[in-house]
C-alpha atoms as a PDB file:
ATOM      1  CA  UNK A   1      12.164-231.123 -60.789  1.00  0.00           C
ATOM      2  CA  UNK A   2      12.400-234.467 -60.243  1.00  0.00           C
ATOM      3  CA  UNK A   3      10.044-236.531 -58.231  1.00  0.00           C
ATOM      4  CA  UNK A   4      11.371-240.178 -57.246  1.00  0.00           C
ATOM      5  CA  UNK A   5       8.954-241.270 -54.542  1.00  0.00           C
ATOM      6  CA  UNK A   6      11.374-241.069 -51.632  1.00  0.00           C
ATOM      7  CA  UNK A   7      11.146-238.606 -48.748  1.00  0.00           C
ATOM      8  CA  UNK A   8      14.280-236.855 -47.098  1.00  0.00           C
ATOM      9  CA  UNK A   9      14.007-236.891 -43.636  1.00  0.00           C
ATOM     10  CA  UNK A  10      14.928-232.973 -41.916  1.00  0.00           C
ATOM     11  CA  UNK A  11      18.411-233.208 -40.574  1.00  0.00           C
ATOM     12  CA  UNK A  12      17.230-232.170 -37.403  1.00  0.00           C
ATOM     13  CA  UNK A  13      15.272-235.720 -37.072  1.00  0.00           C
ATOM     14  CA  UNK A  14      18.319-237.669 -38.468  1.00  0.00           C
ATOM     15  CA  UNK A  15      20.814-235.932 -36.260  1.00  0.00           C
ATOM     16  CA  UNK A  16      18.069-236.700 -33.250  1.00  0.00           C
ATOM     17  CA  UNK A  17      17.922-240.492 -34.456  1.00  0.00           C
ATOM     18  CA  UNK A  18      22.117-240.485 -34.401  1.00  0.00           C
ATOM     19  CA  UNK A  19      22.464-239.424 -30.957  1.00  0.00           C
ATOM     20  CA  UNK A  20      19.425-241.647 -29.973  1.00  0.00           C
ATOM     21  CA  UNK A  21      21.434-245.073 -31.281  1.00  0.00           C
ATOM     22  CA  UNK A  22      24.401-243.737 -29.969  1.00  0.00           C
ATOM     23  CA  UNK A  23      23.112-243.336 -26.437  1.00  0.00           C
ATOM     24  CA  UNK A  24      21.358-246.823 -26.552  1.00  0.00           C
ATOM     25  CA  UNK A  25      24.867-247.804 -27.845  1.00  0.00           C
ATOM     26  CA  UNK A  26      26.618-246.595 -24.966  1.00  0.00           C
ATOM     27  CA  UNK A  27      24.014-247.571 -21.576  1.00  0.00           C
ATOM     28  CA  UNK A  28      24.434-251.228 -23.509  1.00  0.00           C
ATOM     29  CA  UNK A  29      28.393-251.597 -22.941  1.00  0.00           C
ATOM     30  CA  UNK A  30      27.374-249.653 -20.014  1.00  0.00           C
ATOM     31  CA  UNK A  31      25.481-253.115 -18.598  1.00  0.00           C
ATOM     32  CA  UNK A  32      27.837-255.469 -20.356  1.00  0.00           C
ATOM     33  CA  UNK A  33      30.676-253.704 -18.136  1.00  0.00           C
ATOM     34  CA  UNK A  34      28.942-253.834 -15.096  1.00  0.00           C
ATOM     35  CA  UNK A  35      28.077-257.420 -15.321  1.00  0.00           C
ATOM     36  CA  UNK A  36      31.597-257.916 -16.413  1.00  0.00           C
ATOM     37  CA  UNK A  37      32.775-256.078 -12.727  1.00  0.00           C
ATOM     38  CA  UNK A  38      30.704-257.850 -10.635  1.00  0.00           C
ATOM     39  CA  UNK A  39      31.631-261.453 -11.977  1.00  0.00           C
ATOM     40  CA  UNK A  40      35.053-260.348 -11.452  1.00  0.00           C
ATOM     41  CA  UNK A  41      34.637-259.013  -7.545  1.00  0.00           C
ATOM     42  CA  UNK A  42      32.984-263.025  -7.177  1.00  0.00           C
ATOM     43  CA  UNK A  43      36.420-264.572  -9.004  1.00  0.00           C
ATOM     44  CA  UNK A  44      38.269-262.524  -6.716  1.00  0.00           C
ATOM     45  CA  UNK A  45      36.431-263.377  -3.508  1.00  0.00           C
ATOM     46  CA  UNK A  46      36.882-266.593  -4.339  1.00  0.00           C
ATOM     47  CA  UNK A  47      40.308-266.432  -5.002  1.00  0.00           C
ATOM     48  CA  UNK A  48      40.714-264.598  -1.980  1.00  0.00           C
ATOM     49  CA  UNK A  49      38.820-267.347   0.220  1.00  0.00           C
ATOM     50  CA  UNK A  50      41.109-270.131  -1.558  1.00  0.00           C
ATOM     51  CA  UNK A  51      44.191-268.678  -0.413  1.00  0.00           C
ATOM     52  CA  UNK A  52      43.066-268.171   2.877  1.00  0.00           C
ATOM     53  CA  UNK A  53      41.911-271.446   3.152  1.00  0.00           C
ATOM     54  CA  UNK A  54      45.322-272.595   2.159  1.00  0.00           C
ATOM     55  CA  UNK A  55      46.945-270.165   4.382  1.00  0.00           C
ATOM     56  CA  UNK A  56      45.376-271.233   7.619  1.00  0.00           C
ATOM     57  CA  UNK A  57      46.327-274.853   6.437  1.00  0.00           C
ATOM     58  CA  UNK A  58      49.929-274.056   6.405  1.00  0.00           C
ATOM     59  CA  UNK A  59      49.769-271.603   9.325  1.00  0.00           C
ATOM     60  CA  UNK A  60      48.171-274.628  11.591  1.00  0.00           C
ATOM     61  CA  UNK A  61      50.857-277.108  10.863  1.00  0.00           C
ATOM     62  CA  UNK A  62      53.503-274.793  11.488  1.00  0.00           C
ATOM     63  CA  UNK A  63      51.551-274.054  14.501  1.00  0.00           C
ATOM     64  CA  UNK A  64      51.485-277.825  15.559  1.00  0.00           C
ATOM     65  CA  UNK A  65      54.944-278.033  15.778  1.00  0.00           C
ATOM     66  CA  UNK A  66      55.308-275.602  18.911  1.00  0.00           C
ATOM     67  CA  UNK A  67      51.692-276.353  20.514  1.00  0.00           C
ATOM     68  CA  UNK A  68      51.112-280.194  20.396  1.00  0.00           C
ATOM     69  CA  UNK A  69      49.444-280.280  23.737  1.00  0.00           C
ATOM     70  CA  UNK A  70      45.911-282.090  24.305  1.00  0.00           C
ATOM     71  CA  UNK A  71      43.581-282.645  27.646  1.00  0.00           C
ATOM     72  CA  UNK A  72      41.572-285.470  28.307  1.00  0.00           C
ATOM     73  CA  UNK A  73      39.527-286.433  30.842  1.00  0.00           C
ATOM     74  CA  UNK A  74      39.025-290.155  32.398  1.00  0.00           C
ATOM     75  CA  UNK A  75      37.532-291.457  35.333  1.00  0.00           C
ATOM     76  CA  UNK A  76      39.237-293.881  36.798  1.00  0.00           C
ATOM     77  CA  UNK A  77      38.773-296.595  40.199  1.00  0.00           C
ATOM     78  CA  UNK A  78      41.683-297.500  41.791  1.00  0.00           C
ATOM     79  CA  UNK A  79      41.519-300.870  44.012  1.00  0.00           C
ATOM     80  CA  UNK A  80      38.896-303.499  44.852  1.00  0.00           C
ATOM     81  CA  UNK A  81      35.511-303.039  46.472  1.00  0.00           C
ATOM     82  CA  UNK A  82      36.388-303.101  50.577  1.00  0.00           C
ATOM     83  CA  UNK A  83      33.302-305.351  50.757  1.00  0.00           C
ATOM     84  CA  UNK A  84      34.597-307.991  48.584  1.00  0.00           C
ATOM     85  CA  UNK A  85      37.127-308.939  51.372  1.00  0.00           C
ATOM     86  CA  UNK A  86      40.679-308.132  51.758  1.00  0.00           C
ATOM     87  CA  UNK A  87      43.174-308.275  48.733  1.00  0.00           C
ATOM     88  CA  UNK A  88      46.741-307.479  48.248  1.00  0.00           C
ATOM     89  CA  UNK A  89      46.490-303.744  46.413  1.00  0.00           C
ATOM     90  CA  UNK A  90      48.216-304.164  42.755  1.00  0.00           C
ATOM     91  CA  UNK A  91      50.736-302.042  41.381  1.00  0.00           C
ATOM     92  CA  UNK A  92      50.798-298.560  42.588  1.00  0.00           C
ATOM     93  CA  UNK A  93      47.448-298.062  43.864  1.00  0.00           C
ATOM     94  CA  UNK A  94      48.848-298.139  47.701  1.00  0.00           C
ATOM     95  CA  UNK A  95      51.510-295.409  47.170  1.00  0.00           C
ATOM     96  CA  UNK A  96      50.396-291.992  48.835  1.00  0.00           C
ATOM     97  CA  UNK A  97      50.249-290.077  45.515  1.00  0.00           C
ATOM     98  CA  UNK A  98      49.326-286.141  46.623  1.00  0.00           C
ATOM     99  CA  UNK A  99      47.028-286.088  44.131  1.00  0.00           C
ATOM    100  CA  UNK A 100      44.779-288.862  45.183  1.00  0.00           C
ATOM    101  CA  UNK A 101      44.870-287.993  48.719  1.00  0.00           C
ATOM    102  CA  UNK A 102      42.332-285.386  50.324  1.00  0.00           C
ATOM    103  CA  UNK A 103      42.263-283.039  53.240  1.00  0.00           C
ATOM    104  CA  UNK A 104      39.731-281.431  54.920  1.00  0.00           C
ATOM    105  CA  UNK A 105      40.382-277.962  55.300  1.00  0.00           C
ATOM    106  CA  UNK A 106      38.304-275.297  57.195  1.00  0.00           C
ATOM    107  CA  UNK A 107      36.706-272.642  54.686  1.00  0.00           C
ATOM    108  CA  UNK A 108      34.620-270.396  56.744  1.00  0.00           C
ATOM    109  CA  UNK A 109      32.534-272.410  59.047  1.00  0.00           C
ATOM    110  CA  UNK A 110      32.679-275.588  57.418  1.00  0.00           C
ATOM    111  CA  UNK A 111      35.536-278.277  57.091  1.00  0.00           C
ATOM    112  CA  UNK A 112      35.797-278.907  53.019  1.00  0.00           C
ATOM    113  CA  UNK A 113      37.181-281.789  50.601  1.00  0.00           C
ATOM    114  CA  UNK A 114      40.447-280.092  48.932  1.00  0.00           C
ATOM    115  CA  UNK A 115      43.122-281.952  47.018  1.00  0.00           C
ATOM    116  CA  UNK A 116      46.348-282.117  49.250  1.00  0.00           C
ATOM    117  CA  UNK A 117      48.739-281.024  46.018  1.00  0.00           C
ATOM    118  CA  UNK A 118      46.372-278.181  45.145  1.00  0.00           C
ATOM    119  CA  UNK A 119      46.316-277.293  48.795  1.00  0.00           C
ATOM    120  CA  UNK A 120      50.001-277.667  49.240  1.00  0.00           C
ATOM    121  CA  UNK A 121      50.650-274.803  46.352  1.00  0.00           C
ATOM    122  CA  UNK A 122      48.053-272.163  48.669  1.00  0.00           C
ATOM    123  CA  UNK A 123      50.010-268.928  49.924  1.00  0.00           C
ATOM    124  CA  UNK A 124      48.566-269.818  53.567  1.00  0.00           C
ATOM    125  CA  UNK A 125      50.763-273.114  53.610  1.00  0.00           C
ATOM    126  CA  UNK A 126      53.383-273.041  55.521  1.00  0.00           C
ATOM    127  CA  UNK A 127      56.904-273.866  55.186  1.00  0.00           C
ATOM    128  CA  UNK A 128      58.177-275.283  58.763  1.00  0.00           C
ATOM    129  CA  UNK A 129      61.445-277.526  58.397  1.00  0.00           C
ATOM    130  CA  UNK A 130      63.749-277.715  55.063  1.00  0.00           C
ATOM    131  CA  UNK A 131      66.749-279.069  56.905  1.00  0.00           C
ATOM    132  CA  UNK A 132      65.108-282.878  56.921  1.00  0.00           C
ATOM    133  CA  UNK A 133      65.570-282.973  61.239  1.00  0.00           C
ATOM    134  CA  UNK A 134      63.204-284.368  62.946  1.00  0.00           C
ATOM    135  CA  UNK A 135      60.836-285.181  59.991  1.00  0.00           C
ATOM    136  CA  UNK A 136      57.157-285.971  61.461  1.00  0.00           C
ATOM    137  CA  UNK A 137      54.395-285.394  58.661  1.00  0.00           C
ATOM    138  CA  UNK A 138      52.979-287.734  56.197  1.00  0.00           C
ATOM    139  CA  UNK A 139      55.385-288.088  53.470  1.00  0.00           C
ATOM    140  CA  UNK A 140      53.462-288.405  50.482  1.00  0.00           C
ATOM    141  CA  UNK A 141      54.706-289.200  46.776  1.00  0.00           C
ATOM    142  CA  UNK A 142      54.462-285.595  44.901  1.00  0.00           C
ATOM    143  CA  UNK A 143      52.339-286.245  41.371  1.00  0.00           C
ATOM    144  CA  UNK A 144      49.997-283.318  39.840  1.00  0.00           C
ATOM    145  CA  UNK A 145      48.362-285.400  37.160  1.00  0.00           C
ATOM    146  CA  UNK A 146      44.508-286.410  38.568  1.00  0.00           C
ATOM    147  CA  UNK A 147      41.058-284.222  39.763  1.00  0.00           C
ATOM    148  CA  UNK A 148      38.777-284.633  41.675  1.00  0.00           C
ATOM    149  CA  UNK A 149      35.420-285.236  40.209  1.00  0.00           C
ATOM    150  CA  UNK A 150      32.175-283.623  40.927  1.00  0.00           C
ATOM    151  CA  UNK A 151      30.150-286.968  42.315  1.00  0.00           C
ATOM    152  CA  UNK A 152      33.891-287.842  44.474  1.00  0.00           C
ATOM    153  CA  UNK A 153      33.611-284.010  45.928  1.00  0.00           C
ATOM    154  CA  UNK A 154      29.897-284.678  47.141  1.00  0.00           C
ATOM    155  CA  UNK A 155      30.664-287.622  49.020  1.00  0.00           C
ATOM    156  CA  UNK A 156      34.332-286.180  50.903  1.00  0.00           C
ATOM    157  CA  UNK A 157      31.960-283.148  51.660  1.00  0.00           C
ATOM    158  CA  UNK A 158      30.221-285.476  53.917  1.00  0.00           C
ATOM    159  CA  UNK A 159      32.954-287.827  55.104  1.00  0.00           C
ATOM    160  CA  UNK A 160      34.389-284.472  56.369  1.00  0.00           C
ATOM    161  CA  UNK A 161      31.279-283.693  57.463  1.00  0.00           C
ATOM    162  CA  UNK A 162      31.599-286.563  60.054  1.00  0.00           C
ATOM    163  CA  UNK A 163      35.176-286.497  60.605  1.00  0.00           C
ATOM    164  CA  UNK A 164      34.395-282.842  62.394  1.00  0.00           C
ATOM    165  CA  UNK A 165      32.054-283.546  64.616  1.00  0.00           C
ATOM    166  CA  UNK A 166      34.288-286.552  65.848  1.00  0.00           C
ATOM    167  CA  UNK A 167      37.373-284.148  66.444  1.00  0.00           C
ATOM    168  CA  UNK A 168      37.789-284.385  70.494  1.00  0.00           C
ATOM    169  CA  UNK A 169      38.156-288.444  69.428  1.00  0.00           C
ATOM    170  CA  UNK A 170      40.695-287.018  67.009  1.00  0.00           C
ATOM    171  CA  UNK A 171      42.491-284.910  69.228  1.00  0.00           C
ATOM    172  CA  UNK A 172      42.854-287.817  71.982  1.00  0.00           C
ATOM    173  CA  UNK A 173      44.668-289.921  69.415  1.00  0.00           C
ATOM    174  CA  UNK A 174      46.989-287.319  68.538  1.00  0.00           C
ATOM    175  CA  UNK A 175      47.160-286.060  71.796  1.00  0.00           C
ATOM    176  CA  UNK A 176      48.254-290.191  72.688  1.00  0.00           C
ATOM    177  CA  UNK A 177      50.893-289.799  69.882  1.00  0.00           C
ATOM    178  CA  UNK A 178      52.748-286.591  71.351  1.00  0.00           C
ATOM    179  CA  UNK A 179      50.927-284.335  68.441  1.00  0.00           C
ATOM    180  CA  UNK A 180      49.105-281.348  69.234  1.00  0.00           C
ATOM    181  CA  UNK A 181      46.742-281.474  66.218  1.00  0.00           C
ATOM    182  CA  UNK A 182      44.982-278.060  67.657  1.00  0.00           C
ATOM    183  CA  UNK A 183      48.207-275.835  67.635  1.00  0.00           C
ATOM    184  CA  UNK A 184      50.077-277.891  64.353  1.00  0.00           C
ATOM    185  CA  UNK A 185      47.130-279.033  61.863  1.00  0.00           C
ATOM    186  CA  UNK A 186      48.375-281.329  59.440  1.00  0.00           C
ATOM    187  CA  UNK A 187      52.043-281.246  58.135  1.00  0.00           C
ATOM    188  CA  UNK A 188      52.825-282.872  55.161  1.00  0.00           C
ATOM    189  CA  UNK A 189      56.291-284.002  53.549  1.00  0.00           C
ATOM    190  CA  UNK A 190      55.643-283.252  50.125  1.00  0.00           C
ATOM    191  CA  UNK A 191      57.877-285.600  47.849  1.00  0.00           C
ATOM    192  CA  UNK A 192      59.570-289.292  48.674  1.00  0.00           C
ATOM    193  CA  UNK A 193      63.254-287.541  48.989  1.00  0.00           C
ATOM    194  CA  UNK A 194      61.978-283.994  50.542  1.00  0.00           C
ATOM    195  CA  UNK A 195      63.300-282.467  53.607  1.00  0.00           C
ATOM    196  CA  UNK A 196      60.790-279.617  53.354  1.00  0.00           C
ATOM    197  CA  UNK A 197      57.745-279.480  55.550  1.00  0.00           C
ATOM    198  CA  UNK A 198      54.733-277.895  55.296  1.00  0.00           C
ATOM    199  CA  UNK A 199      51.539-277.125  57.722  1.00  0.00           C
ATOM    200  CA  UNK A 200      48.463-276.783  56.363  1.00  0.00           C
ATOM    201  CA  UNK A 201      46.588-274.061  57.944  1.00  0.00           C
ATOM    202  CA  UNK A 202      43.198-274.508  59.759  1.00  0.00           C
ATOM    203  CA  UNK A 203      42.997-278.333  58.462  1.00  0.00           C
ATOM    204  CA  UNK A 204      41.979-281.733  60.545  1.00  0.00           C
ATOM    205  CA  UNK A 205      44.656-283.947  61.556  1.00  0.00           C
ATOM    206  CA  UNK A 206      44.517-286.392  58.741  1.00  0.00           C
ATOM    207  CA  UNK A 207      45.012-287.215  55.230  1.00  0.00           C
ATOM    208  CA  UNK A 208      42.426-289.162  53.777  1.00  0.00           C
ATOM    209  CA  UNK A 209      43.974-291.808  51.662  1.00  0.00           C
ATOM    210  CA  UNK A 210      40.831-293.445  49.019  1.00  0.00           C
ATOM    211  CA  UNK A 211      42.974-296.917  48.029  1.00  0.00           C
ATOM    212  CA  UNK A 212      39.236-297.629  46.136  1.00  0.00           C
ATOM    213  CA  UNK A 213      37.958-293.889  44.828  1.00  0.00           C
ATOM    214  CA  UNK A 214      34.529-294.035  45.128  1.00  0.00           C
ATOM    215  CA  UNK A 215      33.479-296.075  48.091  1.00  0.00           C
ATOM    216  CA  UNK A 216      34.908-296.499  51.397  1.00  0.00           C
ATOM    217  CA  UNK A 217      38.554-294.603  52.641  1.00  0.00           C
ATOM    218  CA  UNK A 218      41.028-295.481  55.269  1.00  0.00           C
ATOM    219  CA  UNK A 219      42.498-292.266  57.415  1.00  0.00           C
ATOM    220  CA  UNK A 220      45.626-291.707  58.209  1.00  0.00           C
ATOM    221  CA  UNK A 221      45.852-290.356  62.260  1.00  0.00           C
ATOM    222  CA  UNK A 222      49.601-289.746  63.437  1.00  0.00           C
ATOM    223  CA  UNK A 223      50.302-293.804  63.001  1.00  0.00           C
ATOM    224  CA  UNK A 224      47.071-295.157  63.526  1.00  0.00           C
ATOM    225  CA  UNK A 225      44.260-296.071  60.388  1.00  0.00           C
ATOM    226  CA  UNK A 226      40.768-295.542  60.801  1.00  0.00           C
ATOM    227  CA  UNK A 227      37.986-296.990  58.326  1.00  0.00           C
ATOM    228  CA  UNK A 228      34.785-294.670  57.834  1.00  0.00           C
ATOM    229  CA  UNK A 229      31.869-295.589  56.211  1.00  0.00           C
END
């Protein structure tokens, strides 16, 4: 025998060491796979959100061609201050638009600011003539284009305010004029060429006509014109 200065490991302890370098083998492509996976789920997130992005692009123009619509809001003054003297009114700021024009309309106990084309489209409004014989309402010029501000509601709450406790001077008038304001409220002629009628229910007998918005208003009475301040 032999000896060369080398010892021979058992096989147990080299078949041990095998499966040892093996497993660490194995839990390393193990990591490297996982990190592989989740760089891949962000890439395809990504490309997910990109095309999206894209899609709602596309989608919105396409969209844009049926629904163009926009709303904006302006506030605008018609006229010339009252104070300032008197004026010849300009363009179209004298024409009885129903949108400009207010009536006060009872609502409970209390006679309310309400725009005369909103009111004119209430169930409670009635339909009295649509033959165009013996036409005697305010004819007004139909246009559903303008609202009625917040700081313009405040002060028609208390010009109607005012108008209501003068009503018996109100009724006189109309009374003077052949119109029973008590049994037929305020009728209203709702477009230049209309022969249809309408009574507004529960309403004082007058349109309130603002040729400057947000100061003083002339009233229309049967075919007299009052100025309140």
């Amino acid at each position: 025998m032999v000896y060369t200065g080398r010892r021979i490991a058992p096989d147990s302890l080299r078949l041990a060491s095998a499966t040892l370098r093996k497993c660490t083998q194995v839990v390393q492509d193990q990591v490297r796979r996982i990190a592989a996976s989740k760089w891949q789920i962000v890439c395809g997130l990504y490309g997910w959100a990109l095309w999206g992005f894209v899609l709602l692009l596309v989608f919105a123009q396409f969209l844009g061609i049926f629904w163009d619509s926009t709303t904006t809001t302006t506030h605008v003054v018609y006229g010339q201050n009252p104070l300032l003297g008197p004026y010849a009114a300009s363009g179209t700021n004298d024409e009885p638009y129903s949108d400009r024009m207010i009536v006060c309309v009872r609502r409970g106990r209390l006679y309310k600011p309400a725009q005369l084309s909103a009111v004119l489209q209430e169930d409670k409004t009635e339909l009295i003539g649509a033959t165009g014989s013996g036409i005697h309402g305010y004819r007004v010029v139909k246009r559903e284009s303008v609202g009625l501000a917040p700081e313009t509601y405040d002060h028609h709450m208390n010009t109607c305010k005012m108008l209501a406790v003068t009503l018996d001077a109100l009724f006189d008038s109309c009374t003077a004029l052949e119109y029973n304001a008590a049994r037929d409220n305020l009728r209203v002629v709702n477009n230049v060429y209309s022969k249809s009628m309408y009574l507004i229910a529960a309403s004082l007998p007058m349109l309130i006509m603002p040729y400057w918005d947000n100061a003083m208003f002339p009233f229309g009475i049967g075919s007299r014109v009052l100025r309140v301040k």
